[in-house]
PDB file of N, CA and C in Angstrom:
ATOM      1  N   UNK A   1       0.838  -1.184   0.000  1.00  0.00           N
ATOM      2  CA  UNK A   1       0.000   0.000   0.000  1.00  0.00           C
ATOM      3  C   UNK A   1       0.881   1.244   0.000  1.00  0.00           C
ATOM      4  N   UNK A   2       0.797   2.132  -0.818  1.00  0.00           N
ATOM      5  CA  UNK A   2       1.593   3.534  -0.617  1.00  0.00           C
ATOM      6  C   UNK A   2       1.688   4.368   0.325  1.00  0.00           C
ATOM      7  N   UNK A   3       2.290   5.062   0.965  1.00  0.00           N
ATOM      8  CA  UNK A   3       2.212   5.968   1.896  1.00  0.00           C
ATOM      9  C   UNK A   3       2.324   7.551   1.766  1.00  0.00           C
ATOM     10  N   UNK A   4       1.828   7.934   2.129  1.00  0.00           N
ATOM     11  CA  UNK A   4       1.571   9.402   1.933  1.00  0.00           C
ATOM     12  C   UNK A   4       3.340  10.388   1.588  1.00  0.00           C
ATOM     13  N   UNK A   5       4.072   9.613   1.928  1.00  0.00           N
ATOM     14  CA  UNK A   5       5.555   9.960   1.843  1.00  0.00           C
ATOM     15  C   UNK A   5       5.551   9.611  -0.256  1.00  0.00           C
ATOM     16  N   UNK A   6       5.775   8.711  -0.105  1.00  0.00           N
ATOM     17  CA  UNK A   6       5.607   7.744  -1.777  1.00  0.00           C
ATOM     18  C   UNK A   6       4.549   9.074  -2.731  1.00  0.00           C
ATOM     19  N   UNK A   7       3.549   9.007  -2.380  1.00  0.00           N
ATOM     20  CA  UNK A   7       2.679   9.521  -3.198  1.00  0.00           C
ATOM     21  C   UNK A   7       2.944  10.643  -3.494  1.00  0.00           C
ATOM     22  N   UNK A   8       3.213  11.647  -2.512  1.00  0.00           N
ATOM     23  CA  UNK A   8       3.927  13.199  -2.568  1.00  0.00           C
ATOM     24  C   UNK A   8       5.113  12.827  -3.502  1.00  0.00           C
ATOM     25  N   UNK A   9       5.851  12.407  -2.868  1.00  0.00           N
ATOM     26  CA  UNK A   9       7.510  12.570  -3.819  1.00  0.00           C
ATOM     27  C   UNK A   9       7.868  11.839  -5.304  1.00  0.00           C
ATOM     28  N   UNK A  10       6.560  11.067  -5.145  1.00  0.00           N
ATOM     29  CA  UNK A  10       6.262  10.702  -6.793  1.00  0.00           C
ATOM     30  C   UNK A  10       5.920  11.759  -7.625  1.00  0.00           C
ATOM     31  N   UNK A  11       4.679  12.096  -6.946  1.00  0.00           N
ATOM     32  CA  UNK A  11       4.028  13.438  -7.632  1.00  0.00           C
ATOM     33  C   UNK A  11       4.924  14.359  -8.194  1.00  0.00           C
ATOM     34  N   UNK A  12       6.204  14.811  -7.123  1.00  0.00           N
ATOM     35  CA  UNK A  12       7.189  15.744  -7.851  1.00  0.00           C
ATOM     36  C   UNK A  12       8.093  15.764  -8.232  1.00  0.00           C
ATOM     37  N   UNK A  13       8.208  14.153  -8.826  1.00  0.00           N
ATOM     38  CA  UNK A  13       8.762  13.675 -10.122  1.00  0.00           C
ATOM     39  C   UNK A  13      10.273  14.357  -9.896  1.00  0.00           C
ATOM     40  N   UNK A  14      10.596  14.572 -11.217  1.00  0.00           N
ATOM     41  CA  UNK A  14      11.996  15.457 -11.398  1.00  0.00           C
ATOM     42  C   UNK A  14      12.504  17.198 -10.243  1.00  0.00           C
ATOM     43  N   UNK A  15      11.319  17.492  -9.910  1.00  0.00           N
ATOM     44  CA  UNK A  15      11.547  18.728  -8.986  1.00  0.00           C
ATOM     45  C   UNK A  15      12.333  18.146  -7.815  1.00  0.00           C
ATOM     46  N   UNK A  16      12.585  16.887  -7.268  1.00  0.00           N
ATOM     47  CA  UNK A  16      13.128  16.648  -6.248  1.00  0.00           C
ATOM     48  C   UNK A  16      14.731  16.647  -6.303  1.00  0.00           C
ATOM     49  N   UNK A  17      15.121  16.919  -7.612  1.00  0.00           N
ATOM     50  CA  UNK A  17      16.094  16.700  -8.199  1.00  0.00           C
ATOM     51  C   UNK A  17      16.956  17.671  -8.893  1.00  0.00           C
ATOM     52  N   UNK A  18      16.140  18.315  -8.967  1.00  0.00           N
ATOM     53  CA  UNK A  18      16.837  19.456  -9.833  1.00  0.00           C
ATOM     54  C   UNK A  18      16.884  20.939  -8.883  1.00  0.00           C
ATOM     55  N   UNK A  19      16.673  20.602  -7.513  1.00  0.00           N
ATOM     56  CA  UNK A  19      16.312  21.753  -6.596  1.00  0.00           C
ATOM     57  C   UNK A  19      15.758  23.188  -6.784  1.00  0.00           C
ATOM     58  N   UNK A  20      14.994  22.814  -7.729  1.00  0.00           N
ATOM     59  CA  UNK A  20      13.978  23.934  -7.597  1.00  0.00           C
ATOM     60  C   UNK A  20      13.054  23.890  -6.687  1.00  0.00           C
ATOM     61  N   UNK A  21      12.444  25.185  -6.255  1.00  0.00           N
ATOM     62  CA  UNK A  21      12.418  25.716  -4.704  1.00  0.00           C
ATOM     63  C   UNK A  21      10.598  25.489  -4.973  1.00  0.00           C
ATOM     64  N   UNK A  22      10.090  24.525  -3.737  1.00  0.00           N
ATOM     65  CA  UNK A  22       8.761  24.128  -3.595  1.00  0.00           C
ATOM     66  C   UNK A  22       8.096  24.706  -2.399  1.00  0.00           C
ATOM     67  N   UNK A  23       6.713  25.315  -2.781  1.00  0.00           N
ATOM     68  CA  UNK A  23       5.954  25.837  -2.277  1.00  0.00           C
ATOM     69  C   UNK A  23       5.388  25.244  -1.075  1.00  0.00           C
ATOM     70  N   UNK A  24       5.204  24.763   0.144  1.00  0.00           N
ATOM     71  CA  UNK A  24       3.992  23.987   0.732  1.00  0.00           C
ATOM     72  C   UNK A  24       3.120  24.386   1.427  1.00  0.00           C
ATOM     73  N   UNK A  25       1.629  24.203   1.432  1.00  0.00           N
ATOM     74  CA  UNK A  25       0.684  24.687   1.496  1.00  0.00           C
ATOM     75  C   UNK A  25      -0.297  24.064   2.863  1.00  0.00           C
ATOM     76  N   UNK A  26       0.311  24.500   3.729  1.00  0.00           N
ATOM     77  CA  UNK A  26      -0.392  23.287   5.087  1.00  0.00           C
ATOM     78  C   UNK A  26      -1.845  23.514   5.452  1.00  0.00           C
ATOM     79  N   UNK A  27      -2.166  22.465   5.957  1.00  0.00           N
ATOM     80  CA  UNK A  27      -3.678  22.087   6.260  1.00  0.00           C
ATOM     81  C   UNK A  27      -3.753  23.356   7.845  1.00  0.00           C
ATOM     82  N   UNK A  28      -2.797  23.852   8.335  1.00  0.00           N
ATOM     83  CA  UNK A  28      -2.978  24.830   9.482  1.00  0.00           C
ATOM     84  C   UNK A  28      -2.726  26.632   8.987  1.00  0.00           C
ATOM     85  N   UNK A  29      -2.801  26.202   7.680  1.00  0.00           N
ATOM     86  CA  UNK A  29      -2.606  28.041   6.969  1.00  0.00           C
ATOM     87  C   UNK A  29      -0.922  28.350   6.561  1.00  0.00           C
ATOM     88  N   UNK A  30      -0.200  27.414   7.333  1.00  0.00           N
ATOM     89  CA  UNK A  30       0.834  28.010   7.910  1.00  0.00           C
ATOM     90  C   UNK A  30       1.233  27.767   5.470  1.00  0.00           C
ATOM     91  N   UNK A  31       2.525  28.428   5.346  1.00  0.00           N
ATOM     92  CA  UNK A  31       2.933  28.564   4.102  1.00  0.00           C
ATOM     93  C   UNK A  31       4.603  28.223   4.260  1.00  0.00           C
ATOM     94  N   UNK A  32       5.312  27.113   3.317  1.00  0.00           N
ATOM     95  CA  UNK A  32       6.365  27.154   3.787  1.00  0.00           C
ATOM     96  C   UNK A  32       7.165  26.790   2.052  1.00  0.00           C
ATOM     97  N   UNK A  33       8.139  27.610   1.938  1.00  0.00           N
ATOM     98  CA  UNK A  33       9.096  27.159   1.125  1.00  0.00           C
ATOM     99  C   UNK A  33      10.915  26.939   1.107  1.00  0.00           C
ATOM    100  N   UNK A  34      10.977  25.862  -0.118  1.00  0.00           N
ATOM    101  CA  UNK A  34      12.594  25.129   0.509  1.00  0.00           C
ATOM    102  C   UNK A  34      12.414  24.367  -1.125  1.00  0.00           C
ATOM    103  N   UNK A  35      13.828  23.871  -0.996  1.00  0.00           N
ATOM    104  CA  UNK A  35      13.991  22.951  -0.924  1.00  0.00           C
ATOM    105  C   UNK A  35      14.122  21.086  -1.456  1.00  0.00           C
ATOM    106  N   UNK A  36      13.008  20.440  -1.692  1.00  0.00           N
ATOM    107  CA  UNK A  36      13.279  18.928  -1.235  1.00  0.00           C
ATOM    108  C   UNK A  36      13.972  18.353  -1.056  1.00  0.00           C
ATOM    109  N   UNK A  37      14.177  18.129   0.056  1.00  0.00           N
ATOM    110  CA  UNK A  37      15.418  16.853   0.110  1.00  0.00           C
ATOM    111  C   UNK A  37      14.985  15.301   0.146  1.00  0.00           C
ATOM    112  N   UNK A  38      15.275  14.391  -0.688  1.00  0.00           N
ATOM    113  CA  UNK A  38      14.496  13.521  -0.636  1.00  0.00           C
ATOM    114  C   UNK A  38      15.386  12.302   0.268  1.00  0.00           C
ATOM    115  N   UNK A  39      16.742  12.283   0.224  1.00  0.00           N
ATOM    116  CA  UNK A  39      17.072  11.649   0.737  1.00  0.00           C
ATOM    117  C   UNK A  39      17.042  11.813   2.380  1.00  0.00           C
ATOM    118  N   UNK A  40      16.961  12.959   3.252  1.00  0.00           N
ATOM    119  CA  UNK A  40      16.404  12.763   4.427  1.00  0.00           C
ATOM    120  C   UNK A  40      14.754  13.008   4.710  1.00  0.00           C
ATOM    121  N   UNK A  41      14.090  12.959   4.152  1.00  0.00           N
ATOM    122  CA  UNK A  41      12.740  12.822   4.381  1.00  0.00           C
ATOM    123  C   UNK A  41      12.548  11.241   4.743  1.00  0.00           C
ATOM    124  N   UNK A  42      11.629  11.324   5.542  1.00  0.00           N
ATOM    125  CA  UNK A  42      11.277   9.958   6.278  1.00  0.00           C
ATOM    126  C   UNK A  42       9.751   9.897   5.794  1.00  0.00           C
ATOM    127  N   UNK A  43       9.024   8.504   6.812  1.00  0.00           N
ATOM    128  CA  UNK A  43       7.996   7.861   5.731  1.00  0.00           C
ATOM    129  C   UNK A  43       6.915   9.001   6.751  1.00  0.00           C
ATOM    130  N   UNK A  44       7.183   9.922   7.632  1.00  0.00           N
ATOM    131  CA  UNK A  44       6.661  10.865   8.019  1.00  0.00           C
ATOM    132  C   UNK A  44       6.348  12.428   7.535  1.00  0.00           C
ATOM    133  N   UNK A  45       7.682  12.308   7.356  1.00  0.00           N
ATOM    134  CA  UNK A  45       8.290  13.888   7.323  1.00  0.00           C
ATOM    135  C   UNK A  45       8.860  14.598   5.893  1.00  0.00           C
ATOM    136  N   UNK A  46       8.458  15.691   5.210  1.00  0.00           N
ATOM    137  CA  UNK A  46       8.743  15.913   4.549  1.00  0.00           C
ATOM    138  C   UNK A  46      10.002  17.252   4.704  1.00  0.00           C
ATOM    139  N   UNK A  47      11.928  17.027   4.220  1.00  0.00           N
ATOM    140  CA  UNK A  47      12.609  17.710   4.342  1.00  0.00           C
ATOM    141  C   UNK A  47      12.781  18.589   3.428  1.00  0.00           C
ATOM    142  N   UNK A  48      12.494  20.275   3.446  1.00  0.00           N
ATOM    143  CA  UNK A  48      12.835  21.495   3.157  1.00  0.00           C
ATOM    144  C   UNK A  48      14.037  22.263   3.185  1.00  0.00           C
ATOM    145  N   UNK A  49      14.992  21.720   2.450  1.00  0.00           N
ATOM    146  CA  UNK A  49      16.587  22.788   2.848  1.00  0.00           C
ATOM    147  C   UNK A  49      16.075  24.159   2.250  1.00  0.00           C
ATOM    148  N   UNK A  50      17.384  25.333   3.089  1.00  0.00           N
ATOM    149  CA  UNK A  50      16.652  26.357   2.543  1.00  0.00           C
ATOM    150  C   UNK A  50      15.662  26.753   2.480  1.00  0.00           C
ATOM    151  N   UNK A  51      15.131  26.757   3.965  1.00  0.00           N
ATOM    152  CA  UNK A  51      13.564  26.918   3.814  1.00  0.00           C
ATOM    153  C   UNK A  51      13.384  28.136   4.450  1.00  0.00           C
ATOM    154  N   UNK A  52      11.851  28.446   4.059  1.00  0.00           N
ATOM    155  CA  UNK A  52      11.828  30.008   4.625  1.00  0.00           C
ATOM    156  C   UNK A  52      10.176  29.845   4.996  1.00  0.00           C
ATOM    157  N   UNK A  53       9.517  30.404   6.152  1.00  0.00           N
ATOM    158  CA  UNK A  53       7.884  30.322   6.093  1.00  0.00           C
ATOM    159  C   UNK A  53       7.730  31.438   5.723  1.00  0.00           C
ATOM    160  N   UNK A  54       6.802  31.414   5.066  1.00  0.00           N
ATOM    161  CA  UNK A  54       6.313  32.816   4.382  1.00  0.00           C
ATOM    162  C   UNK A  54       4.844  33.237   5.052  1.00  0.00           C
ATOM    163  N   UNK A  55       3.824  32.563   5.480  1.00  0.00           N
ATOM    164  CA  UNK A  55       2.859  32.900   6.458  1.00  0.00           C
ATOM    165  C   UNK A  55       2.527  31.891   7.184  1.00  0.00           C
ATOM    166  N   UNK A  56       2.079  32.356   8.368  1.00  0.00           N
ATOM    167  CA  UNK A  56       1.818  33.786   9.069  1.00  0.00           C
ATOM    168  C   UNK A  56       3.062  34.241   9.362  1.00  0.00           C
ATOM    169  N   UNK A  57       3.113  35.981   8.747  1.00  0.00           N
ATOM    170  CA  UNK A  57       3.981  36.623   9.529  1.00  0.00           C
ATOM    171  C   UNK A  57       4.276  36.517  10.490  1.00  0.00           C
ATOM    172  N   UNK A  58       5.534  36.945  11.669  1.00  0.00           N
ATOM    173  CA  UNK A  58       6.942  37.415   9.990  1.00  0.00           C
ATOM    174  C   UNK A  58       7.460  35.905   9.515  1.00  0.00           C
ATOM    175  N   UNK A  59       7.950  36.503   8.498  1.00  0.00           N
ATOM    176  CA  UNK A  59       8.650  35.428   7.744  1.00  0.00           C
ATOM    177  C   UNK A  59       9.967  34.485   8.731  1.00  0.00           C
ATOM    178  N   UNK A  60      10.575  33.206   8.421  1.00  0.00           N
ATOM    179  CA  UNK A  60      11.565  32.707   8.885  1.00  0.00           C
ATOM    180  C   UNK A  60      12.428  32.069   7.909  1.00  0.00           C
ATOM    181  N   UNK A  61      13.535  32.205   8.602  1.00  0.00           N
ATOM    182  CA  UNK A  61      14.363  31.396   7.388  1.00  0.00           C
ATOM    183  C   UNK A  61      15.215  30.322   8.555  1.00  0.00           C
ATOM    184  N   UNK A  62      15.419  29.251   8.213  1.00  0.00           N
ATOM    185  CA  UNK A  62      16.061  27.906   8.673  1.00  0.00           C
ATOM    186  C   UNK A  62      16.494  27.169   7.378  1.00  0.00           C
ATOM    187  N   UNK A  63      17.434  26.775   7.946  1.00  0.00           N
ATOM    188  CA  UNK A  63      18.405  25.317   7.021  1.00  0.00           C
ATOM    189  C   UNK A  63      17.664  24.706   6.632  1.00  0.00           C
ATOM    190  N   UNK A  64      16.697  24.385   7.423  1.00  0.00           N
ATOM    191  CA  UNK A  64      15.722  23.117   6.944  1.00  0.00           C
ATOM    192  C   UNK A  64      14.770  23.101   7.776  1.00  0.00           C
ATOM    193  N   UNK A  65      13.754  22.765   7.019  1.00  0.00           N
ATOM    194  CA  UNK A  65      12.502  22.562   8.112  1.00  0.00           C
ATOM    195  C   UNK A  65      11.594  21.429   7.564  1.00  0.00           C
ATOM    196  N   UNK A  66      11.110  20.754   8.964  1.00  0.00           N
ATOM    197  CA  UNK A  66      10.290  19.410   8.758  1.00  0.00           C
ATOM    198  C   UNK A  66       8.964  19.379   8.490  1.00  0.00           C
ATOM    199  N   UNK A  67       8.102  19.080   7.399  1.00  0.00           N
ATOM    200  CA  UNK A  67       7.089  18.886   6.899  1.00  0.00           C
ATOM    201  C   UNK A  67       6.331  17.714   7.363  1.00  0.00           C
ATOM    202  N   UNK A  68       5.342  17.728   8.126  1.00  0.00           N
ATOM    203  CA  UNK A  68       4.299  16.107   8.428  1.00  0.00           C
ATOM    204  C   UNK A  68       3.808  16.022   6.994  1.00  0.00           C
ATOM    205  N   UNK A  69       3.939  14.682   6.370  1.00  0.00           N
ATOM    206  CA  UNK A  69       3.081  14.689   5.017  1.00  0.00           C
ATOM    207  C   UNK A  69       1.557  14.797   5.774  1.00  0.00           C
ATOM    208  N   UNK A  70       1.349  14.032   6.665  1.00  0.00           N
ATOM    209  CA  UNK A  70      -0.424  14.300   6.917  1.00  0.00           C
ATOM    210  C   UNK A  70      -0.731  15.616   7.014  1.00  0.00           C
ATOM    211  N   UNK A  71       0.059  17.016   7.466  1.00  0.00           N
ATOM    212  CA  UNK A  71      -0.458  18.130   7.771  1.00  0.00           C
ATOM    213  C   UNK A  71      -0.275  18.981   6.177  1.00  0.00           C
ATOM    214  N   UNK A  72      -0.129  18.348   4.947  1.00  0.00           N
ATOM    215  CA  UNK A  72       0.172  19.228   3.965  1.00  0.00           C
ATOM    216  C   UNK A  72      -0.951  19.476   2.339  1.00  0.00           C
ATOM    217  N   UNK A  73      -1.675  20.450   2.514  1.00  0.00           N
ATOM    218  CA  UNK A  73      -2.937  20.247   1.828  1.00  0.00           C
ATOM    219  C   UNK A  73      -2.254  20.431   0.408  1.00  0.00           C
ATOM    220  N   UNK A  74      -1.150  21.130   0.041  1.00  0.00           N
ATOM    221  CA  UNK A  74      -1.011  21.219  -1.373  1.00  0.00           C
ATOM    222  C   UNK A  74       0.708  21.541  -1.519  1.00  0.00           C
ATOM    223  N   UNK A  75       1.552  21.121  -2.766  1.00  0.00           N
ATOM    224  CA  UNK A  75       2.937  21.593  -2.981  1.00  0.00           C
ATOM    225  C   UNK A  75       2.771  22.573  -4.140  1.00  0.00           C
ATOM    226  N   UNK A  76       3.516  23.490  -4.473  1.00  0.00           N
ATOM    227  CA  UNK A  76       3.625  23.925  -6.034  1.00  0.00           C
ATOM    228  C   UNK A  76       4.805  24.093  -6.385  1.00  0.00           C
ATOM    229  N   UNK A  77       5.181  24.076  -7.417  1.00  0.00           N
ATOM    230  CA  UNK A  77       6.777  24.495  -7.688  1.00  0.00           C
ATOM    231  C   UNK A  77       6.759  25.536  -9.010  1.00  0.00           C
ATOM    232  N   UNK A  78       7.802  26.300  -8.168  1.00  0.00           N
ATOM    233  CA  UNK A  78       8.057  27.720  -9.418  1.00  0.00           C
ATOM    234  C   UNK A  78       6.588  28.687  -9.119  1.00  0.00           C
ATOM    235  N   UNK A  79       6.371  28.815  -8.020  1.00  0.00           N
ATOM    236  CA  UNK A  79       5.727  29.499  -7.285  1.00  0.00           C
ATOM    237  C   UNK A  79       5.626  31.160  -7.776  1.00  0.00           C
ATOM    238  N   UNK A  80       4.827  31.708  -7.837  1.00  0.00           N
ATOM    239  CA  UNK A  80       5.006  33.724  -8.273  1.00  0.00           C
ATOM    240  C   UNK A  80       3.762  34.135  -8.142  1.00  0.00           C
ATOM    241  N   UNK A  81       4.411  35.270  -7.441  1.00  0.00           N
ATOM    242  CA  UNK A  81       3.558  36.285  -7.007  1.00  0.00           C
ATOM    243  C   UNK A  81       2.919  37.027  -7.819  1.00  0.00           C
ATOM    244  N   UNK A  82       1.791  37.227  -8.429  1.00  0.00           N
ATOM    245  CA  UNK A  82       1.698  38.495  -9.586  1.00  0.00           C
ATOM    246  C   UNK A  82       2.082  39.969  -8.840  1.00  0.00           C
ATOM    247  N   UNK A  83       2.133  40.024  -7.768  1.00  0.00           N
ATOM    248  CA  UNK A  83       1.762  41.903  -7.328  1.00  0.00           C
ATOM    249  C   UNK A  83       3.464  41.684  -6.940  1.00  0.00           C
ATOM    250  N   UNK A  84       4.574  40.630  -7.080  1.00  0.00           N
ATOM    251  CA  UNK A  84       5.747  40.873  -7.429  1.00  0.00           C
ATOM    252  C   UNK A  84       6.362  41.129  -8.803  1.00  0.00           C
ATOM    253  N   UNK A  85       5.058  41.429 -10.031  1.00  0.00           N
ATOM    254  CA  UNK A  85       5.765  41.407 -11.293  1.00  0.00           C
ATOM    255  C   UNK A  85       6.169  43.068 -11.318  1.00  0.00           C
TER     256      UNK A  85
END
């Protein structure tokens, strides 16, 4: 049976690889980007190098930060702001 670890890091295919910087979108509001690291992510946890939360203010920046796959409603990659164009 797959696990919620499997299914995510399938989903983003080649992005895990080429370190382009992924959006994540948590089930508590919170907003976080990094990263993937696939080789320390566990069948729990999803790893963010270079990560930064972007909401709720203020922003943070850490080396890395740990992702619950159960707490994560959506990823995106190559993320943009329009009211940054």
């Amino acid at each position: 049976m797959p696990t919620a670890k499997n299914e995510w890091l399938n989903a983003l295919g080649d992005a895990q690889n080429d370190r382009r910087r992924m959006t994540v979108w948590l089930r508590t509001g919170q907003i976080v980007t990094g990263v993937v690291d696939r080789q320390h992510s566990t069948a729990a946890v999803l790893r963010l190098n270079e990560a930064r939360r972007l909401e709720p203010t203020p922003e943070f920046k850490a080396d890395f930060w740990l992702v619950p796959f159960e707490g994560i409603e959506s990823i995106g990659g190559n993320v943009q702001n329009p009211a940054d164009e």
